[in-house]
PDB file of N, CA and C in Angstrom:
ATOM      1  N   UNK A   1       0.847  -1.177   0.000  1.00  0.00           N
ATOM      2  CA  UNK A   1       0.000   0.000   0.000  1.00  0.00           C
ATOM      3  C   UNK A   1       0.891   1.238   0.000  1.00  0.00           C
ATOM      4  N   UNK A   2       0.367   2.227  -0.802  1.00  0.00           N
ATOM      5  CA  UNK A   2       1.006   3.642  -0.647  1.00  0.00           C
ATOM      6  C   UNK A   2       1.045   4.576   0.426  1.00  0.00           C
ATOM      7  N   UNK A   3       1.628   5.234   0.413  1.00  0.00           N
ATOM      8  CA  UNK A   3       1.596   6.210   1.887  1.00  0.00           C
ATOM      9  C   UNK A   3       0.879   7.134   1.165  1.00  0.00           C
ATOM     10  N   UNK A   4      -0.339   7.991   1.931  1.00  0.00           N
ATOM     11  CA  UNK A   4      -1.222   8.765   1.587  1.00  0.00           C
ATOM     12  C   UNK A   4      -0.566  10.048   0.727  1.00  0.00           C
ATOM     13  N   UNK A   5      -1.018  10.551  -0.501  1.00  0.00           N
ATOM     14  CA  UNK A   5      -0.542  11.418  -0.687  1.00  0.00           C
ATOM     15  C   UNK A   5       1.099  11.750  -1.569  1.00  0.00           C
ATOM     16  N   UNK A   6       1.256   9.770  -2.135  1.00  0.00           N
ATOM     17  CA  UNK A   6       2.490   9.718  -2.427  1.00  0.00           C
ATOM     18  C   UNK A   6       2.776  10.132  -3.979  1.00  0.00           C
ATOM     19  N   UNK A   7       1.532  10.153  -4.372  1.00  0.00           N
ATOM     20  CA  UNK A   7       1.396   9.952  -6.151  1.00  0.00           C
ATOM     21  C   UNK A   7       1.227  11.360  -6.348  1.00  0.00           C
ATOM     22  N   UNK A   8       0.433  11.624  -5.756  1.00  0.00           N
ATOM     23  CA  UNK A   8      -0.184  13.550  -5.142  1.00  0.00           C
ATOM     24  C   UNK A   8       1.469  14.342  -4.894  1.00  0.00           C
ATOM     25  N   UNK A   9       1.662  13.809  -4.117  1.00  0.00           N
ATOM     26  CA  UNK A   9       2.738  15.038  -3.419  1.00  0.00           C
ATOM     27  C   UNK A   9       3.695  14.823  -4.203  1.00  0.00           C
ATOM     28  N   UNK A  10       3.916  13.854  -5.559  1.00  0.00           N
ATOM     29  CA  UNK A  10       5.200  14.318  -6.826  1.00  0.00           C
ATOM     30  C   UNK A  10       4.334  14.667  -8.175  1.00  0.00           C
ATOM     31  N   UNK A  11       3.121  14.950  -7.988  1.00  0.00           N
ATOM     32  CA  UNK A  11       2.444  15.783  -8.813  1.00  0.00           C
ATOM     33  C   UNK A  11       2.739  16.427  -8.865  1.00  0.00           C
ATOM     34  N   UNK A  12       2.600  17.419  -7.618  1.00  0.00           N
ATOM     35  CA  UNK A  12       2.324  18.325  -7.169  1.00  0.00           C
ATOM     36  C   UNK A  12       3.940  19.255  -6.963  1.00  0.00           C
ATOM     37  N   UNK A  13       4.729  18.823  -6.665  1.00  0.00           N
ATOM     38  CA  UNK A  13       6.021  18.956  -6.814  1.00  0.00           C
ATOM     39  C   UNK A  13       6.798  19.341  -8.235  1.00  0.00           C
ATOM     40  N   UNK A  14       6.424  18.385  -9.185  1.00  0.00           N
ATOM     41  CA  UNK A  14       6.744  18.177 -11.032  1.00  0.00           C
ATOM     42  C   UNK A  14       5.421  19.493 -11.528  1.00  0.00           C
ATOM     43  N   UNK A  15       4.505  19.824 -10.955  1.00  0.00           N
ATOM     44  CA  UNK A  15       3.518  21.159 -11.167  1.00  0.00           C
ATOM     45  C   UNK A  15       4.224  22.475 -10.579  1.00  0.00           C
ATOM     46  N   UNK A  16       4.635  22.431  -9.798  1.00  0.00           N
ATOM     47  CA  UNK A  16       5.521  23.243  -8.990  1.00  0.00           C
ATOM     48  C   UNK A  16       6.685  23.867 -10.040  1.00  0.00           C
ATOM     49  N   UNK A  17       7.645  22.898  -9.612  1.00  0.00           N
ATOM     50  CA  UNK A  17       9.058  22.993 -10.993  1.00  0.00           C
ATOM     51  C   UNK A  17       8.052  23.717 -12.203  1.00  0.00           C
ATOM     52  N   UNK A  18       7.569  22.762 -12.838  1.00  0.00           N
ATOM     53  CA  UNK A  18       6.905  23.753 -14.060  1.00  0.00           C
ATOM     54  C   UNK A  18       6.797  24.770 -13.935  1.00  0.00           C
ATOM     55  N   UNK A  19       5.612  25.302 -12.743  1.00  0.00           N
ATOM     56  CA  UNK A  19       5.401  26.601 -12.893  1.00  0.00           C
ATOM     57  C   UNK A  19       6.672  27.722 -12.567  1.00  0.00           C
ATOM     58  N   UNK A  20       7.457  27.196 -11.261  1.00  0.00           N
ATOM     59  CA  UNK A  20       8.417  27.733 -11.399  1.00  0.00           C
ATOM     60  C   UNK A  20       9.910  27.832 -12.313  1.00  0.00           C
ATOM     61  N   UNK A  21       9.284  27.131 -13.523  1.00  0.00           N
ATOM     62  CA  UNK A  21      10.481  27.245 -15.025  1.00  0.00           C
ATOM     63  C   UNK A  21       9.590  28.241 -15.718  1.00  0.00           C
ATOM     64  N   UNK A  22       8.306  28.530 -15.813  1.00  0.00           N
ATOM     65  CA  UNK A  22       7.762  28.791 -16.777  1.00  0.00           C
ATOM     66  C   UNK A  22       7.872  30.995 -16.122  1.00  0.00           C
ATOM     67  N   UNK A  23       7.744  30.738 -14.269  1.00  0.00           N
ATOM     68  CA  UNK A  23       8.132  32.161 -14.239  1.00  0.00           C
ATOM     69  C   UNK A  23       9.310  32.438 -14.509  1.00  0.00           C
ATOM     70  N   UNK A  24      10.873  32.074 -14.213  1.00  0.00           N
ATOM     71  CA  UNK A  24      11.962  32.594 -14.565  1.00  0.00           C
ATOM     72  C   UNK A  24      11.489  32.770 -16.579  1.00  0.00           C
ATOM     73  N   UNK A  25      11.329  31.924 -17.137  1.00  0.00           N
ATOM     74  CA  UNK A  25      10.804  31.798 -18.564  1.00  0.00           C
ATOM     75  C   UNK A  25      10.279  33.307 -18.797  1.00  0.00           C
ATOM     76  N   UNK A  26       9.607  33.560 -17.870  1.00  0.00           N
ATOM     77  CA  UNK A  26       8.837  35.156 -18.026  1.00  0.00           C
ATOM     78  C   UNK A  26      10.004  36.093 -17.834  1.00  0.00           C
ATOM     79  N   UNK A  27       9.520  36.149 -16.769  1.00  0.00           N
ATOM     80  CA  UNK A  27      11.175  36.888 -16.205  1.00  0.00           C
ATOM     81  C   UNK A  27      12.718  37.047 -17.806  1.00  0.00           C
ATOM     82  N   UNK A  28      13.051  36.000 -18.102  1.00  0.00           N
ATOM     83  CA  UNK A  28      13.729  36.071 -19.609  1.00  0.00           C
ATOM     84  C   UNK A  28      13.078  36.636 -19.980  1.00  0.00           C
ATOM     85  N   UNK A  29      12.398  35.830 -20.756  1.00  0.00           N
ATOM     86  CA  UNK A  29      11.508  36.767 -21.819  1.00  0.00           C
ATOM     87  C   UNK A  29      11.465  38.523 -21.533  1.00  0.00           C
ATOM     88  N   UNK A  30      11.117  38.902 -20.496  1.00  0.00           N
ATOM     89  CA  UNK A  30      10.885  40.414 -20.280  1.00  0.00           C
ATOM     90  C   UNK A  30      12.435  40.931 -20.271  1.00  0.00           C
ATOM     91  N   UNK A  31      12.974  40.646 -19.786  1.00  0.00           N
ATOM     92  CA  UNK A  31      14.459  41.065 -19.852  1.00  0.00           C
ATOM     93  C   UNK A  31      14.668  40.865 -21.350  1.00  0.00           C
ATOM     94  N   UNK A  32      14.553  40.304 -22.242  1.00  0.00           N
ATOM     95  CA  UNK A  32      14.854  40.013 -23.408  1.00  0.00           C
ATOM     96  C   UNK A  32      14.308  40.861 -24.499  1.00  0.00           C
ATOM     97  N   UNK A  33      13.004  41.108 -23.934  1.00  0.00           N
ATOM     98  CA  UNK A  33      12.508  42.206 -24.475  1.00  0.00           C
ATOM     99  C   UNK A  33      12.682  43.497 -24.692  1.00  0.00           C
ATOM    100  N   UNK A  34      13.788  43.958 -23.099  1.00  0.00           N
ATOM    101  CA  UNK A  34      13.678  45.364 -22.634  1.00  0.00           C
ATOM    102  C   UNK A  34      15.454  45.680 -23.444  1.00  0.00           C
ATOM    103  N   UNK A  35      16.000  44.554 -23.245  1.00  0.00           N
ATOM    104  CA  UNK A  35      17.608  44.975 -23.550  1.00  0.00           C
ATOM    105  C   UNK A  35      17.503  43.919 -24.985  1.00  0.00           C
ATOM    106  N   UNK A  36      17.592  42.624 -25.128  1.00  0.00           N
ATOM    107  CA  UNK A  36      18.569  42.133 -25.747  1.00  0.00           C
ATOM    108  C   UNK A  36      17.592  42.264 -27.366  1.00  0.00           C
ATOM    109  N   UNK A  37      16.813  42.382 -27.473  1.00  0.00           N
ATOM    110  CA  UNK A  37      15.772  42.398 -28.482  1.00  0.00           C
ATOM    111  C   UNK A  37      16.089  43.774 -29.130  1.00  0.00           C
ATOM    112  N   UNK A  38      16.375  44.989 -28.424  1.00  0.00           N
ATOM    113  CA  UNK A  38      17.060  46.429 -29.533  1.00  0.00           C
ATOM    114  C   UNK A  38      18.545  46.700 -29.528  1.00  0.00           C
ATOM    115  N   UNK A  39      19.049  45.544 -28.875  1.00  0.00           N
ATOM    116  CA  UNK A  39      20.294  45.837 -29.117  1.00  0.00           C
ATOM    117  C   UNK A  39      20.343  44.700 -30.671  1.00  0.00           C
ATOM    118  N   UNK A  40      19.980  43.821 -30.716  1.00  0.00           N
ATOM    119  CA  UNK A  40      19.876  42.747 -31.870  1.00  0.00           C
ATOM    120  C   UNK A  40      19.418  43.416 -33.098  1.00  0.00           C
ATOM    121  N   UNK A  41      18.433  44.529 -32.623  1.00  0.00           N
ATOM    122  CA  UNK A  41      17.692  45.055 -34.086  1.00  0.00           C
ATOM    123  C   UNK A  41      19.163  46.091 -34.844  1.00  0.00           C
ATOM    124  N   UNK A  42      19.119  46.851 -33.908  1.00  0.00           N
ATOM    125  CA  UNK A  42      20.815  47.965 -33.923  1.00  0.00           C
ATOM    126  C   UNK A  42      21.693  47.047 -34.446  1.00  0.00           C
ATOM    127  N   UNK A  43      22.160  45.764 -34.627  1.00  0.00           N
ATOM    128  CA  UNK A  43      23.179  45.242 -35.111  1.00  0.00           C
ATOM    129  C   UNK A  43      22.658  44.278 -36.399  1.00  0.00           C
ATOM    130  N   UNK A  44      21.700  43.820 -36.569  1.00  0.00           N
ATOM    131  CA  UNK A  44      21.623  42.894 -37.636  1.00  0.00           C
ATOM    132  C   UNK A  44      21.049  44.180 -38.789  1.00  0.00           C
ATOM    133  N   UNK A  45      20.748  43.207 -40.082  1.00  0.00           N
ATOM    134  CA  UNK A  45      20.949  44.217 -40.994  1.00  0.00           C
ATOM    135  C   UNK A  45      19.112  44.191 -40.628  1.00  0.00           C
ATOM    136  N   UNK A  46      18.465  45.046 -42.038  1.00  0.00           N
ATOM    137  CA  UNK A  46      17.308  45.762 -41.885  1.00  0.00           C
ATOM    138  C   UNK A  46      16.204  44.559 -42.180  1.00  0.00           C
ATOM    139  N   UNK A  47      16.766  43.236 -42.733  1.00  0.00           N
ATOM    140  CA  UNK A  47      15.699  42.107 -43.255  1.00  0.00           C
ATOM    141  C   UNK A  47      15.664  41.084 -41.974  1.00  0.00           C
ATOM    142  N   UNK A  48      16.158  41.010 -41.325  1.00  0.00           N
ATOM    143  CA  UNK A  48      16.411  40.523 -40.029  1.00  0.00           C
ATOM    144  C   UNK A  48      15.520  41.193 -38.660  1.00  0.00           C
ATOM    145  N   UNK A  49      15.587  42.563 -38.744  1.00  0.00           N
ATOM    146  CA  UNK A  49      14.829  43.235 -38.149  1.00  0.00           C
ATOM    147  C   UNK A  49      13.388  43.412 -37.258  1.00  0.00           C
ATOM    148  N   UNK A  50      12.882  42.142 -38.446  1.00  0.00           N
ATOM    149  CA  UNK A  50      11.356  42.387 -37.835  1.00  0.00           C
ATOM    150  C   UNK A  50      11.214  42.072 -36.345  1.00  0.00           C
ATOM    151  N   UNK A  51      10.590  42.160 -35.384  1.00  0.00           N
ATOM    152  CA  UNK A  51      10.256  41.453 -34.357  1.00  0.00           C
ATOM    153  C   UNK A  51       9.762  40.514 -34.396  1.00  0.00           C
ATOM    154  N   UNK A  52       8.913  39.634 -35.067  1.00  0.00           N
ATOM    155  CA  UNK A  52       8.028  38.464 -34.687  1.00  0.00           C
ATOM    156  C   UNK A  52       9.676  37.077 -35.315  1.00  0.00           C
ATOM    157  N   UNK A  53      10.203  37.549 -36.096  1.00  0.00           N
ATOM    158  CA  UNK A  53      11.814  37.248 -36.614  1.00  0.00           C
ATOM    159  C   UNK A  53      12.369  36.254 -35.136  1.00  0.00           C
ATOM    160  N   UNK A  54      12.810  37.959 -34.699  1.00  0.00           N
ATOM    161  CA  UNK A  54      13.260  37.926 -33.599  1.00  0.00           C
ATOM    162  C   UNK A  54      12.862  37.473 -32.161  1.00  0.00           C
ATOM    163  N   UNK A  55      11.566  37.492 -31.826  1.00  0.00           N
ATOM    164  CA  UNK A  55      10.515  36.847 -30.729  1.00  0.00           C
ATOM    165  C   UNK A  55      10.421  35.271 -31.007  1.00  0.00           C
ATOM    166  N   UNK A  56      10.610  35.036 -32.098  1.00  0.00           N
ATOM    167  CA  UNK A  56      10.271  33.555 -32.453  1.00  0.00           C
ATOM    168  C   UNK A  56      11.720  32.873 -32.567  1.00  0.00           C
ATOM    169  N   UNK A  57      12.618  33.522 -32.495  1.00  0.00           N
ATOM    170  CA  UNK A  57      13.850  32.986 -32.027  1.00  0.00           C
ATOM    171  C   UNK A  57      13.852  32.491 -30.313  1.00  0.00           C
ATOM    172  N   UNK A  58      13.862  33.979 -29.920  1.00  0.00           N
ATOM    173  CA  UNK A  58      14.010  34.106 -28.367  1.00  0.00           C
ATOM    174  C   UNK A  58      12.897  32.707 -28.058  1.00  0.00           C
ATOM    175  N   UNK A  59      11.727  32.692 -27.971  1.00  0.00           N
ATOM    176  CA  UNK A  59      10.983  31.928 -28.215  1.00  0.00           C
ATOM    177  C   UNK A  59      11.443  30.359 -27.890  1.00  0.00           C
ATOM    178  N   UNK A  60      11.640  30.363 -29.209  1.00  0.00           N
ATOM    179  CA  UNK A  60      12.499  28.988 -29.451  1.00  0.00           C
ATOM    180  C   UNK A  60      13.460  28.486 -28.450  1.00  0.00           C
ATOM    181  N   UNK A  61      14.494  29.444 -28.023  1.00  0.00           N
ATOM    182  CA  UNK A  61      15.632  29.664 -27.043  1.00  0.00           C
ATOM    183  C   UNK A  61      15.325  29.568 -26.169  1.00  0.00           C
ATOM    184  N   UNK A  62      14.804  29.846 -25.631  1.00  0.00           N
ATOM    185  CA  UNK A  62      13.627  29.664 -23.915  1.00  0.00           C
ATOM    186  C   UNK A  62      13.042  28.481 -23.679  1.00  0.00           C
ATOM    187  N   UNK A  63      12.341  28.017 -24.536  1.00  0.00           N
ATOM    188  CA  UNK A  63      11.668  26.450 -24.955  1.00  0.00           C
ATOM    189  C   UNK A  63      12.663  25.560 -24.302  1.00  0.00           C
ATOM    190  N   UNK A  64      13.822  25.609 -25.624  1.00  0.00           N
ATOM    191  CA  UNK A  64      14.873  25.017 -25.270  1.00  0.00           C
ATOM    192  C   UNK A  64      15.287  24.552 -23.802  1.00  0.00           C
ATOM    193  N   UNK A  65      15.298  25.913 -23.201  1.00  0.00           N
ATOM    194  CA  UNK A  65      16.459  26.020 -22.153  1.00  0.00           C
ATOM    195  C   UNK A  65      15.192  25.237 -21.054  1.00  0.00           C
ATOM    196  N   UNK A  66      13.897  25.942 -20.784  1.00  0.00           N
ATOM    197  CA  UNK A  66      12.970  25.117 -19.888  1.00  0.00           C
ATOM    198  C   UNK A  66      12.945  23.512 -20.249  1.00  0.00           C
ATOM    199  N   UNK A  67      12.779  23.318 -21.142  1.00  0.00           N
ATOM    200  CA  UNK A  67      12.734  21.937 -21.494  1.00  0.00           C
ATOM    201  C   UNK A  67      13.643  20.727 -21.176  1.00  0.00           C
ATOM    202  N   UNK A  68      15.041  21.545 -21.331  1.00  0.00           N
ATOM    203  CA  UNK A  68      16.099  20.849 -21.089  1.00  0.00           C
ATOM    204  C   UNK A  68      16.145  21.020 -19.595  1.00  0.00           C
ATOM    205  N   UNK A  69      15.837  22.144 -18.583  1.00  0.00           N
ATOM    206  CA  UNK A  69      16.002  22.139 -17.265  1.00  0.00           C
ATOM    207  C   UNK A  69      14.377  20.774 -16.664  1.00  0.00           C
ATOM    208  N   UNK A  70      13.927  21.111 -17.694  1.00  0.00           N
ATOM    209  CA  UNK A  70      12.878  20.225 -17.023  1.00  0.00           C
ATOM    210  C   UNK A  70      13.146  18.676 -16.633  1.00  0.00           C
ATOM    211  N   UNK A  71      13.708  18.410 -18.197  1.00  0.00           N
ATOM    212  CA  UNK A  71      14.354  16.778 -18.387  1.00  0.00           C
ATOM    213  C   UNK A  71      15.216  16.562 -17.591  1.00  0.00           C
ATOM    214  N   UNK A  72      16.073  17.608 -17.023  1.00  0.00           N
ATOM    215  CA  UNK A  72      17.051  17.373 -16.158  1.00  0.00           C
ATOM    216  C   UNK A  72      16.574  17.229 -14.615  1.00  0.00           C
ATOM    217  N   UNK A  73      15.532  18.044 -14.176  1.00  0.00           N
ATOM    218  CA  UNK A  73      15.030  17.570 -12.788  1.00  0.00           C
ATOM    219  C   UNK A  73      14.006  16.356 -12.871  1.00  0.00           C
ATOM    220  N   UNK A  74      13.591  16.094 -13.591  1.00  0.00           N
ATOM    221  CA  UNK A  74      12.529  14.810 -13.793  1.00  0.00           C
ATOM    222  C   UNK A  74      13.237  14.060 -14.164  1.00  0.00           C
ATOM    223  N   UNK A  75      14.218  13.726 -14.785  1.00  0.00           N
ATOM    224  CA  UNK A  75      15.060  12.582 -15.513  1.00  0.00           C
ATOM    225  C   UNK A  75      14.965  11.064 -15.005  1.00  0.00           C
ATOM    226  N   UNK A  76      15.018  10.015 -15.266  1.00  0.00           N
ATOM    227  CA  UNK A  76      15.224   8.920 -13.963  1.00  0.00           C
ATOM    228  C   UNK A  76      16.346   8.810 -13.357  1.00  0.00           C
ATOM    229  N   UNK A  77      16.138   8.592 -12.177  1.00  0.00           N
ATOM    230  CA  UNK A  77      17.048   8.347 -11.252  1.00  0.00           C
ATOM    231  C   UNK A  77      17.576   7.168 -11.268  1.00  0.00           C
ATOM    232  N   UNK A  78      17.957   6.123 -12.051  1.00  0.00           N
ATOM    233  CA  UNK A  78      18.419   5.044 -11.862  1.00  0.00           C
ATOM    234  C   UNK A  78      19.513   5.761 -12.803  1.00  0.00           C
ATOM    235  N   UNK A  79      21.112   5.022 -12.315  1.00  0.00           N
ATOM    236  CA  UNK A  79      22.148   4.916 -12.852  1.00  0.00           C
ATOM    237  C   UNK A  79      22.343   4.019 -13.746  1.00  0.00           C
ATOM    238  N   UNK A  80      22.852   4.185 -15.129  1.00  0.00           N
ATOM    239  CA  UNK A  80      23.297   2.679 -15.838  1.00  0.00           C
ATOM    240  C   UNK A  80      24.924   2.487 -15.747  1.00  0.00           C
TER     241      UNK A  80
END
């Protein structure tokens, strides 16, 4: 038999992590927005420029990085 609350309380934990990847995720994103997004426009040429270009990069990049932090705290724990 399970101990009450055992299936629940790594739900609830793996819901947690998420939400707390998905605020730092924000957190980027807004920082990304405020600095690294017009310094990128100022340096690439004028066809490069657009924002949705550029958002759908960052985008992408963020995905990435949560995704991979995710796989890495959920991963299995068995050694091979």
């Amino acid at each position: 038999m399970s101990k009450p609350g055992g299936k629940m309380g790594e739900r609830l934990k793996i819901f947690g992590l998420v939400a707390l990847l998905g605020f730092i995720a924000g957190v980027i994103a807004q920082l990304t927005a405020d600095y690294v997004v017009p310094a990128l426009i100022a340096l690439l040429p004028a066809f490069l420029s657009a924002k949705y270009l550029i958002s759908g990069l960052a985008g992408a990049f963020l995905s990435l990085i949560v995704v991979s932090i995710w796989a890495y705290f959920t991963g299995s724990s068995e050694k091979i």
